[in-house]
N, C-alpha and C. Protein backbone atom coordinates (compact mmCIF):
# COMPACT_ATOMS: atom_id res chain seq x y z
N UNK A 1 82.11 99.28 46.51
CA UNK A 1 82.67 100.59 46.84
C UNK A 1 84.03 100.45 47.53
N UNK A 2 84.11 99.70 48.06
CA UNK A 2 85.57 99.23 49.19
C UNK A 2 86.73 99.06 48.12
N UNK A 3 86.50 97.87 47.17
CA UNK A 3 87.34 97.60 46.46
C UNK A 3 87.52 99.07 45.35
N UNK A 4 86.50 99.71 44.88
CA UNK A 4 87.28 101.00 44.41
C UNK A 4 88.09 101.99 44.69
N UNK A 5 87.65 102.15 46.27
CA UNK A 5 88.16 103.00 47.24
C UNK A 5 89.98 102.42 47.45
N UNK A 6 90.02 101.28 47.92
CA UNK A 6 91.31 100.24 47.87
C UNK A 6 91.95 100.66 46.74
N UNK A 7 91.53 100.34 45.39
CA UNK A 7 91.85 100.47 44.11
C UNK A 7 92.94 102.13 43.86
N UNK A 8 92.40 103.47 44.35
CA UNK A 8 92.15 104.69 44.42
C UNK A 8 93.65 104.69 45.57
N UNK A 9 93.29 104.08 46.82
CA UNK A 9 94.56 104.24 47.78
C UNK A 9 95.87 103.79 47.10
N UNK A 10 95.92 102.51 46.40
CA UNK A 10 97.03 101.63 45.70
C UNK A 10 97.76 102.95 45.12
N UNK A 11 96.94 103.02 43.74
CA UNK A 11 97.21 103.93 43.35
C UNK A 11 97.96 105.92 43.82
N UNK A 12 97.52 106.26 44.93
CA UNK A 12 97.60 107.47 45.93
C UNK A 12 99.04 107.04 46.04
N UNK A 13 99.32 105.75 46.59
CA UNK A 13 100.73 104.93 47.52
C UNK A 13 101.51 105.07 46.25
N UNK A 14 101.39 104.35 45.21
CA UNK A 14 102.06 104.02 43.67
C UNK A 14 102.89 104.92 43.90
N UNK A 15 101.60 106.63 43.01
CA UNK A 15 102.26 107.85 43.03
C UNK A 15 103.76 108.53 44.04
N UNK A 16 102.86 108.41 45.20
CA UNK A 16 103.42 109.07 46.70
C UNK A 16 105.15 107.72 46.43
N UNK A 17 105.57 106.81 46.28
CA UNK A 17 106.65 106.01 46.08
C UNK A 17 107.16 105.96 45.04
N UNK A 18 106.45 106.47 44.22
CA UNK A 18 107.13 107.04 42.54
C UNK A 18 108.11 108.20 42.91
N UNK A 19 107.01 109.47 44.07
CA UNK A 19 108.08 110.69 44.27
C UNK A 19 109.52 110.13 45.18
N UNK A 20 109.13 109.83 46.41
CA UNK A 20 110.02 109.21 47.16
C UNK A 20 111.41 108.75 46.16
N UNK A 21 110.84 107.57 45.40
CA UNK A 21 111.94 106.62 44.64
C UNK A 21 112.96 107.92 43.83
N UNK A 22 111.86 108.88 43.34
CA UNK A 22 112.57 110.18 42.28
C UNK A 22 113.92 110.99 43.40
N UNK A 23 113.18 111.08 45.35
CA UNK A 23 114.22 111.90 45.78
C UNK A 23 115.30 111.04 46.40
N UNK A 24 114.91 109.80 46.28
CA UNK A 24 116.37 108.85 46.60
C UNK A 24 117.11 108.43 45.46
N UNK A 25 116.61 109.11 44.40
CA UNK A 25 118.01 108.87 43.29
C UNK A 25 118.68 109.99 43.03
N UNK A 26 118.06 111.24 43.49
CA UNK A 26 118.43 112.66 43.30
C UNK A 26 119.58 113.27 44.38
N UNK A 27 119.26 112.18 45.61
CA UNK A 27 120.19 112.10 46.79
C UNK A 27 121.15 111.52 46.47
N UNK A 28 120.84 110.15 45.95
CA UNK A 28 122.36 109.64 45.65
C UNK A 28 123.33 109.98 44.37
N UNK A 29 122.24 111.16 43.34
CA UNK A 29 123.09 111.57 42.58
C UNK A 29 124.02 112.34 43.11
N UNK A 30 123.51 113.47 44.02
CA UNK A 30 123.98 114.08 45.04
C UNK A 30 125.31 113.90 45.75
N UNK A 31 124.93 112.80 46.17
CA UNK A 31 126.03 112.00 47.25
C UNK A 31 127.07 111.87 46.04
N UNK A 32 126.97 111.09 44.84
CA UNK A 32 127.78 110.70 43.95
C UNK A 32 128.78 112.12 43.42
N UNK A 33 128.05 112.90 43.09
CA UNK A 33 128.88 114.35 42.44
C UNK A 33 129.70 114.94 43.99
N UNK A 34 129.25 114.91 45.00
CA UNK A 34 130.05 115.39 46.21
C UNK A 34 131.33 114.47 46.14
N UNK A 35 130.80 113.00 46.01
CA UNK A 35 132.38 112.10 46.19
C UNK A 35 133.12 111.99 45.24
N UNK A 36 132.64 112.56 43.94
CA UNK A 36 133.62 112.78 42.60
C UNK A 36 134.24 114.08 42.79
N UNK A 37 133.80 115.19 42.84
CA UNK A 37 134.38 116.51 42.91
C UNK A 37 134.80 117.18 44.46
N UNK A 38 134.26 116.79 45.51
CA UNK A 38 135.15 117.12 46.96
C UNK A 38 135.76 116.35 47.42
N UNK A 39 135.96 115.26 47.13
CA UNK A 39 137.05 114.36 47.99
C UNK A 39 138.37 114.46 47.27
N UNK A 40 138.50 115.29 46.19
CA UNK A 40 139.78 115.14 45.52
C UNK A 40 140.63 116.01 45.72
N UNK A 41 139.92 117.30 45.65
CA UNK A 41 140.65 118.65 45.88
C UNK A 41 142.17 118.74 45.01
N UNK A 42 141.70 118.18 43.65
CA UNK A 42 142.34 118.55 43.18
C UNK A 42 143.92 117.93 42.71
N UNK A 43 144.14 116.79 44.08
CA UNK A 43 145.40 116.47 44.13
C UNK A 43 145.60 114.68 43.83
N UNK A 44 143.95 113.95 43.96
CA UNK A 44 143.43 112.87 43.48
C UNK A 44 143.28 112.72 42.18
N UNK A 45 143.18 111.81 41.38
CA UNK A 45 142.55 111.27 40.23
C UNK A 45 140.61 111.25 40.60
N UNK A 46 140.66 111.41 39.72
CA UNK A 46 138.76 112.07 39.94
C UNK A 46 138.38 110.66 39.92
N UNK A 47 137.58 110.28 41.25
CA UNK A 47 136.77 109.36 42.17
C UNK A 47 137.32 109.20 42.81
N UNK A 48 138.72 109.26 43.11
CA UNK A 48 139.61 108.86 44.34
C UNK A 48 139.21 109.65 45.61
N UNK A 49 139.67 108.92 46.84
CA UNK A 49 139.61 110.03 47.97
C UNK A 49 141.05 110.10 48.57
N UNK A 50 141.17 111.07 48.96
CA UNK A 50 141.94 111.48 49.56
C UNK A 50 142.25 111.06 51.21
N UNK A 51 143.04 110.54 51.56
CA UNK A 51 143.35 110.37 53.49
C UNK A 51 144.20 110.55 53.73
N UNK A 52 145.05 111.27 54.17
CA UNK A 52 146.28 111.67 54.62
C UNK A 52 147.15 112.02 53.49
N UNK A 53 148.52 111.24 53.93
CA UNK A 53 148.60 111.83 51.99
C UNK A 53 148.70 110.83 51.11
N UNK A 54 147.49 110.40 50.69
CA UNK A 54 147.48 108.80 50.00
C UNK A 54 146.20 109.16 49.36
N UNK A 55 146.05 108.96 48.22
CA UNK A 55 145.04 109.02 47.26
C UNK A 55 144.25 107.36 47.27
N UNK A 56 143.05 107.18 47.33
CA UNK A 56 142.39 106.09 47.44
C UNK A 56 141.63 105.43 46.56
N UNK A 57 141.43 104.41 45.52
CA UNK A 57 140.21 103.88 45.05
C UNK A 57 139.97 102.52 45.21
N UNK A 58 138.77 102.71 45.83
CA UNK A 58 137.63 101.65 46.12
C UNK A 58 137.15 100.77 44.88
N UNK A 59 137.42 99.63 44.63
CA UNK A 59 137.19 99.15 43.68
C UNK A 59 135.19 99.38 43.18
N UNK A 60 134.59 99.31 44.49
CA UNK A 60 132.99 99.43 44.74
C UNK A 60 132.64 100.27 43.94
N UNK A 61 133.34 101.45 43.79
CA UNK A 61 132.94 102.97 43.46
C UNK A 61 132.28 102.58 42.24
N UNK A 62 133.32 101.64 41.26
CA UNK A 62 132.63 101.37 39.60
C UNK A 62 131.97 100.41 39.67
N UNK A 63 132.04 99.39 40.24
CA UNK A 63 130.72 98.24 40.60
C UNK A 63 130.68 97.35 41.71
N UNK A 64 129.31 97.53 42.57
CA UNK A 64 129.59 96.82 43.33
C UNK A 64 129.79 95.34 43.43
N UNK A 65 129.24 95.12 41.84
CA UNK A 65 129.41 93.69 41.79
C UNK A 65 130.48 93.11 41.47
N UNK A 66 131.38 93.66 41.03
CA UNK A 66 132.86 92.99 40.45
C UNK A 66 133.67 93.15 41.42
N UNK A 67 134.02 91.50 41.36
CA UNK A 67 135.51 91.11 42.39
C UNK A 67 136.35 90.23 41.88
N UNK A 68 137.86 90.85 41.91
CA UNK A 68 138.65 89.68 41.11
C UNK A 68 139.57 88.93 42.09
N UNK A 69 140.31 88.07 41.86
CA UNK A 69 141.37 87.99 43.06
C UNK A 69 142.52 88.21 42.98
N UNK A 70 143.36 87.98 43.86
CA UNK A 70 144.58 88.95 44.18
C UNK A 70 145.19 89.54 42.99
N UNK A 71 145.48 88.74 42.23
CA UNK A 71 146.45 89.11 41.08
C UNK A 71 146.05 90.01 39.88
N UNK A 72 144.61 89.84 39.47
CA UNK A 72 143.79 90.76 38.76
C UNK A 72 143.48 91.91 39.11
N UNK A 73 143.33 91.63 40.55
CA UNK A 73 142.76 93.25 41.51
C UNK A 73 144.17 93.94 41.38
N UNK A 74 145.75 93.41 41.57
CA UNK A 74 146.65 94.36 41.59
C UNK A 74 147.05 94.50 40.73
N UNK A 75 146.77 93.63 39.12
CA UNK A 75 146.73 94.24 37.78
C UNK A 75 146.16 95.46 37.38
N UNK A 76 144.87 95.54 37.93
CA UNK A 76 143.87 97.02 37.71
C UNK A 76 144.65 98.15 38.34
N UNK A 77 145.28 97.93 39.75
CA UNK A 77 145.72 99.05 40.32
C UNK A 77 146.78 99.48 39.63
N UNK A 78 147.59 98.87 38.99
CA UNK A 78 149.17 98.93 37.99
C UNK A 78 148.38 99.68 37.00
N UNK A 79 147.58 99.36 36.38
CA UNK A 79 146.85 100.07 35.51
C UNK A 79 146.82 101.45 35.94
N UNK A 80 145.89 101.41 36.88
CA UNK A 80 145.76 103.00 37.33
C UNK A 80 146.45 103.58 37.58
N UNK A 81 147.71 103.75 37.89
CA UNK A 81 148.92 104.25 38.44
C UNK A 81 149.07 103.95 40.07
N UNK A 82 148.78 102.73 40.38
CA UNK A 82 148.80 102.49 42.05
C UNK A 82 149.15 101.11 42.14
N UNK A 83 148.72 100.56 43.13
CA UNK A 83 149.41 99.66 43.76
C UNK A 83 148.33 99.13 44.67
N UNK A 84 148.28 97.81 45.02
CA UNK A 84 147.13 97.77 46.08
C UNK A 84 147.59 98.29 47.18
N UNK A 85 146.72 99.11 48.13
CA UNK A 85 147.02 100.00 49.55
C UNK A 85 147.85 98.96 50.47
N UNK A 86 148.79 99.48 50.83
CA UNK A 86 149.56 99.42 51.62
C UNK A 86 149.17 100.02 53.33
N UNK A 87 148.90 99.33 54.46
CA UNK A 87 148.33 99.48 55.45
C UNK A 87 149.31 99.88 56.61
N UNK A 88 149.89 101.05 56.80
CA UNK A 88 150.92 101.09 57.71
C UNK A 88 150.78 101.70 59.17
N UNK A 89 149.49 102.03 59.37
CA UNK A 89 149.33 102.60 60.59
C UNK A 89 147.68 102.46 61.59
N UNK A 90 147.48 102.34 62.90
CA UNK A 90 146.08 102.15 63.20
C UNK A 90 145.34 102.91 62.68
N UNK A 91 145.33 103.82 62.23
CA UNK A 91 144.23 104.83 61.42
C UNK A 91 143.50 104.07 60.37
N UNK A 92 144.87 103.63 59.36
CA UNK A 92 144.35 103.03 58.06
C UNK A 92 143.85 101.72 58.46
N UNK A 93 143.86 101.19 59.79
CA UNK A 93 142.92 99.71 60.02
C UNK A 93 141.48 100.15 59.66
N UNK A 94 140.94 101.56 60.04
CA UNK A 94 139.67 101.48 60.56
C UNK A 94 138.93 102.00 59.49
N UNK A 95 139.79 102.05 58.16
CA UNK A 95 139.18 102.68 56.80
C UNK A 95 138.26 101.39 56.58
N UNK A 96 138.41 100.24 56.64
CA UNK A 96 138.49 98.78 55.61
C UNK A 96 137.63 98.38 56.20
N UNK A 97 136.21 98.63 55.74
CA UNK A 97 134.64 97.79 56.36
C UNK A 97 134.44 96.52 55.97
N UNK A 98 134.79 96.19 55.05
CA UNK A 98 134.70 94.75 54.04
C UNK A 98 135.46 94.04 53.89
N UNK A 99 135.77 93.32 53.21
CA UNK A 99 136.60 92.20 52.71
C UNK A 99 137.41 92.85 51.62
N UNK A 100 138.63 93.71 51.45
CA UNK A 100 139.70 93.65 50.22
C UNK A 100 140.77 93.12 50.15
N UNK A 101 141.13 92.83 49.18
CA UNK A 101 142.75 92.61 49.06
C UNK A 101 143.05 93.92 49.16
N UNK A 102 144.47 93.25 50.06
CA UNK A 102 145.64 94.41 50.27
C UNK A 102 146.83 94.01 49.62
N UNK A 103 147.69 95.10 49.36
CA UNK A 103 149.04 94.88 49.71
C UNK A 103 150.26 94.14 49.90
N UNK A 104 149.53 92.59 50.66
CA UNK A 104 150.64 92.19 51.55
C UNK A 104 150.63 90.73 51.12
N UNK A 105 151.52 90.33 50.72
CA UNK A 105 151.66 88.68 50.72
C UNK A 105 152.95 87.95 51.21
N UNK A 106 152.90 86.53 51.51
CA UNK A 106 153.80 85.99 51.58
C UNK A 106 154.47 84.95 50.60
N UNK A 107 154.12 85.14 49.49
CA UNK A 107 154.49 84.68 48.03
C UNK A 107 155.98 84.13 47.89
N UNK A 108 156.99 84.79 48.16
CA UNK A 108 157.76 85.04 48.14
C UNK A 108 158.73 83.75 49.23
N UNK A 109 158.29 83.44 50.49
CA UNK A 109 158.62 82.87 51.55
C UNK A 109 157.43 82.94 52.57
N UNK A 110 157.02 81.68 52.52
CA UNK A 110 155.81 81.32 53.37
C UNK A 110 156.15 81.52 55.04
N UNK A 111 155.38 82.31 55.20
CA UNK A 111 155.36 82.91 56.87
C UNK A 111 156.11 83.94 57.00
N UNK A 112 156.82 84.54 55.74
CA UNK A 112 157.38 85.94 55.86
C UNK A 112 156.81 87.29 55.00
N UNK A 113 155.66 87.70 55.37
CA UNK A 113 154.29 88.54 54.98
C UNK A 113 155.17 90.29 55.00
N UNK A 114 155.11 90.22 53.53
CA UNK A 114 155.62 91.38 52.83
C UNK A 114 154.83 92.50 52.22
N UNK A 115 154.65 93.95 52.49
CA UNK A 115 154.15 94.44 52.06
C UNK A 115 154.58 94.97 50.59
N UNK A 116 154.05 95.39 49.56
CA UNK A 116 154.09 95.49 48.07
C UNK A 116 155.45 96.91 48.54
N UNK A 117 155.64 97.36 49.08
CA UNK A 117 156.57 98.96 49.26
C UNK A 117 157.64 97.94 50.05
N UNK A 118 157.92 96.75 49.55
CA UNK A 118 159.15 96.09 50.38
C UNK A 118 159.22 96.03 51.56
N UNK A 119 158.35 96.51 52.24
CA UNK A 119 158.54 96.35 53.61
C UNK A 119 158.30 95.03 54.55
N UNK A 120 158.68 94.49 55.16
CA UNK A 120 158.23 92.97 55.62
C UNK A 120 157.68 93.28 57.13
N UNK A 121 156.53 92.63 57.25
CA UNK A 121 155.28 92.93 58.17
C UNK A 121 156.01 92.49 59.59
N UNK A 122 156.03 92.62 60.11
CA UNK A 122 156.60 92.54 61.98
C UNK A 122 155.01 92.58 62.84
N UNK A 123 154.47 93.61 62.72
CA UNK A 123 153.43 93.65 63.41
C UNK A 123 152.19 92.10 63.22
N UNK A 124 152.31 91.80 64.60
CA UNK A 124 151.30 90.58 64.70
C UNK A 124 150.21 90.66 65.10
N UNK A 125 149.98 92.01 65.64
CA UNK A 125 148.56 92.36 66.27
C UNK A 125 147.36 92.47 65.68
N UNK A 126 147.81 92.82 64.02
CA UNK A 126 146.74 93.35 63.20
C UNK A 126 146.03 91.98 62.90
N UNK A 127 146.51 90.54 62.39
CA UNK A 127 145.92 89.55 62.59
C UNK A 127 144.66 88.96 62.93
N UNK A 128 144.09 88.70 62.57
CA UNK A 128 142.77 87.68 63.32
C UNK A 128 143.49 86.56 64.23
N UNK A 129 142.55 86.26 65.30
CA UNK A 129 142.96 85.08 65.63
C UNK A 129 143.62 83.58 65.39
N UNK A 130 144.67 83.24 65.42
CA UNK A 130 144.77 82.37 64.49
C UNK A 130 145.48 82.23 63.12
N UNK A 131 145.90 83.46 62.68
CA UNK A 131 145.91 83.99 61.41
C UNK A 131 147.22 84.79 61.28
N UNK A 132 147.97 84.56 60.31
CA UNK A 132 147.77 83.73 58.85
C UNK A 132 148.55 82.56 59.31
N UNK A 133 146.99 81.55 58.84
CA UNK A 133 147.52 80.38 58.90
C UNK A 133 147.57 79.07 57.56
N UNK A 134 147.65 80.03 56.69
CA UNK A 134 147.45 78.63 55.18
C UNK A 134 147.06 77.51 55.57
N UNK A 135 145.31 78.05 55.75
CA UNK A 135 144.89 76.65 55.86
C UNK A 135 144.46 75.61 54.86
N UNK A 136 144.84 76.61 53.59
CA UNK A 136 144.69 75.99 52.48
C UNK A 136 145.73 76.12 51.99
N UNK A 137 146.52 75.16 51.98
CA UNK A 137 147.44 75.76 51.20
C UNK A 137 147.69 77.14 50.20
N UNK A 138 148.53 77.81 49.97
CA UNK A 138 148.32 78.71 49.26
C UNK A 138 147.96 79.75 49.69
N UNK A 139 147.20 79.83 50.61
CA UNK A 139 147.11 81.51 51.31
C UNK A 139 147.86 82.34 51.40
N UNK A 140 148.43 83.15 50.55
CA UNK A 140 149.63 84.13 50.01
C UNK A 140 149.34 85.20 50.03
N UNK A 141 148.29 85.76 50.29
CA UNK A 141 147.54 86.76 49.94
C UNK A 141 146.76 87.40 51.08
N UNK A 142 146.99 88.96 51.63
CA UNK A 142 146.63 89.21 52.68
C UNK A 142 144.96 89.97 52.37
N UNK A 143 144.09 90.25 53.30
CA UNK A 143 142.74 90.38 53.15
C UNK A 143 142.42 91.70 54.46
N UNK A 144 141.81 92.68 54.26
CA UNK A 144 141.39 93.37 55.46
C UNK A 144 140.01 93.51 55.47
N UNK A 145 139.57 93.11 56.81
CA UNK A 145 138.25 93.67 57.27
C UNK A 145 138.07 94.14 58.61
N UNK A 146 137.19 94.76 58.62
CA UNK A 146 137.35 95.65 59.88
C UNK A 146 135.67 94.96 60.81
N UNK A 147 136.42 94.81 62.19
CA UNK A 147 135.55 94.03 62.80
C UNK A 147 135.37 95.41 64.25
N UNK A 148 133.74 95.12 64.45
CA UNK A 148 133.39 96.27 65.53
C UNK A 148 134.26 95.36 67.38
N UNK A 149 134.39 93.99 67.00
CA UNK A 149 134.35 93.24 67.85
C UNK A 149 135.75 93.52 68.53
N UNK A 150 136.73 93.76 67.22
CA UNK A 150 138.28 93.94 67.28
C UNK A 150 138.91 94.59 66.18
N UNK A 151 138.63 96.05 66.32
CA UNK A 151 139.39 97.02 65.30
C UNK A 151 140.79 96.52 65.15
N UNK A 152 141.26 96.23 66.31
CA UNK A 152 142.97 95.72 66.30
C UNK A 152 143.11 94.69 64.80
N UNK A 153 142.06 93.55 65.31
CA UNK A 153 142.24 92.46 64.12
C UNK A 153 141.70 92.62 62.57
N UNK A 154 142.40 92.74 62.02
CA UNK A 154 141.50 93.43 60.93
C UNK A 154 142.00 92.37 59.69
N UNK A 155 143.11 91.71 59.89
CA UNK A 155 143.97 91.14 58.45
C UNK A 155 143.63 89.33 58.88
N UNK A 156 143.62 88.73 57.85
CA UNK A 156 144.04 87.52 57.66
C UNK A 156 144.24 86.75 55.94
N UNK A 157 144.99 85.61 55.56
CA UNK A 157 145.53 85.20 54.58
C UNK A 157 144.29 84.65 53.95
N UNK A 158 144.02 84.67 52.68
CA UNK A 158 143.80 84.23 51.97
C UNK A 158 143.97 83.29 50.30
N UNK A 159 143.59 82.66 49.51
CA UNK A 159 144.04 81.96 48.60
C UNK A 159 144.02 83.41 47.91
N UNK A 160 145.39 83.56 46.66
CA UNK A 160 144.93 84.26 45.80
C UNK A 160 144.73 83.92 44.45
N UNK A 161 144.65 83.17 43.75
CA UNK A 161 144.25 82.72 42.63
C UNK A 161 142.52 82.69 42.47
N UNK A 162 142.12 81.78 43.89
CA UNK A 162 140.37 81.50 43.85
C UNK A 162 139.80 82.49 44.52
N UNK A 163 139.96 83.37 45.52
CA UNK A 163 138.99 83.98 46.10
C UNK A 163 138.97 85.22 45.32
N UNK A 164 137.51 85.35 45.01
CA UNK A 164 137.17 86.98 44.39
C UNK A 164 136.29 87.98 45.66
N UNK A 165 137.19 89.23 45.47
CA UNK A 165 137.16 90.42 46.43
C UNK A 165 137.27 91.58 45.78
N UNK A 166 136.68 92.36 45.81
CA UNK A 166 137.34 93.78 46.01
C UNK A 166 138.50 94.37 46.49
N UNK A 167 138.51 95.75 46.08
CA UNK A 167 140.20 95.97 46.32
C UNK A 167 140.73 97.15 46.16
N UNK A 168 141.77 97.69 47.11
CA UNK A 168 141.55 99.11 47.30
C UNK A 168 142.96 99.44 46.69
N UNK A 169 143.13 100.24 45.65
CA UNK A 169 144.22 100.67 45.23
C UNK A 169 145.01 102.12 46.02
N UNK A 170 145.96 102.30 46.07
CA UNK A 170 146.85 103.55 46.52
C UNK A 170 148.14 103.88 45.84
N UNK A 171 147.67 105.55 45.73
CA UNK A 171 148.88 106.20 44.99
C UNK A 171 149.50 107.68 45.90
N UNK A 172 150.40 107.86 46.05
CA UNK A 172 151.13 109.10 47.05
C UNK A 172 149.71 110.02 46.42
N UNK A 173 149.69 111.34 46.73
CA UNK A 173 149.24 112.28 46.80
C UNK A 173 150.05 113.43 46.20
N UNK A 174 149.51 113.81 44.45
CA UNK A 174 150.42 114.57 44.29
C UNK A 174 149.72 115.14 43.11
C-alpha cells in the first residue's frame, strides 16, 4: 500500500511541476515580449535597449551560448549598424555585469588605449588593479565587468584573437 500511495504522490508532484514549469515559460515569454517591444520606444532597432541616448545590444539576448573574440564580436556590431559600446561615463560602468568586449584597444600603440570614437582613454581609475598589463603578450583588447567589490574597476586588457566573450554593441539613438 505505501509503495502505491508513493507511486500516486510522484505522480501528484510530476503534474503540480508540469504546471509550475508551464508558468515559468509563460513568464519568461512575458519578460521576453516586454524587452522586445518596451525598451525600444520606437527609436531602437527591435531587441535593443535604450539608455540615455545610445541604443544597446547584448550579444546574450540571441544566445547565451555564443562568444566570439574581439574582432568577430566588432564584425557583428558593423553588421548591425554599431560599433562595440563605447564607455564614457560612471553610469555606463554599472550597466556591464559580465565579461564583454568593449570598444577600446591599444592595437594601434601599446599602452596608448583608444576608444573605437577616436578618443584616447586618460582615465586610469576604471582599471582593475594592475591593469592593463599585457601579460600576455597581445592584450589589445579592452574587457568590462562590473565588480560589487569595486564598481570604479570595471576594465582590464585582454588577448583578442583567443579569448571568446560576449559583446555589447552601440548605435546613437535615432
Amino acid at each position: 500500500k505505501n509503495h502505491t500511495q508513493l507511486k500516486e504522490q510522484i505522480e501528484q508532484q510530476k503534474i503540480i511541476n508540469d504546471g509550475f514549469q508551464k508558468q515559468v515559460e509563460a513568464l519568461w515569454q512575458d519578460i521576453n515580449n516586454l524587452f522586445i517591444s518596451g525598451s525600444t520606444c520606437g527609436k531602437c532597432p527591435l531587441g535593443w535597449l535604450i539608455f540615455n541616448s545610445s541604443c544597446y545590444f547584448f550579444s546574450y539576448t540571441e544566445s547565451t551560448t555564443v562568444k566570439k573574440n574581439w574582432h568577430k564580436s566588432r564584425e557583428d556590431c558593423i553588421k548591425r549598424g554599431a560599433d562595440l559600446v563605447v564607455i564614457d561615463n560612471q553610469s555606463g560602468q554599472n550597466v556591464w555585469t559580465s565579461g564583454f568586449w568593449i570598444g577600446l584597444t591599444d592595437m594601434e600603440t601599446e599602452g596608448t588605449w583608444v576608444w573605437l570614437n577616436n578618443v584616447t582613454e586618460v582615465e586610469q581609475r576604471y582599471w582593475m588593479d594592475g591593469e592593463p598589463n599585457d601579460m600576455h603578450t597581445g592584450e589589445d583588447c579592452g574587457i568590462a565587468v562590473y565588480s560589487d567589490e569595486n564598481p570604479w574597476k570595471t576594465r582590464y586588457d585582454g588577448v583578442c584573437h583567443q579569448r571568446q566573450l560576449q559583446w555589447i554593441c552601440e548605435i546613437d539613438q535615432s
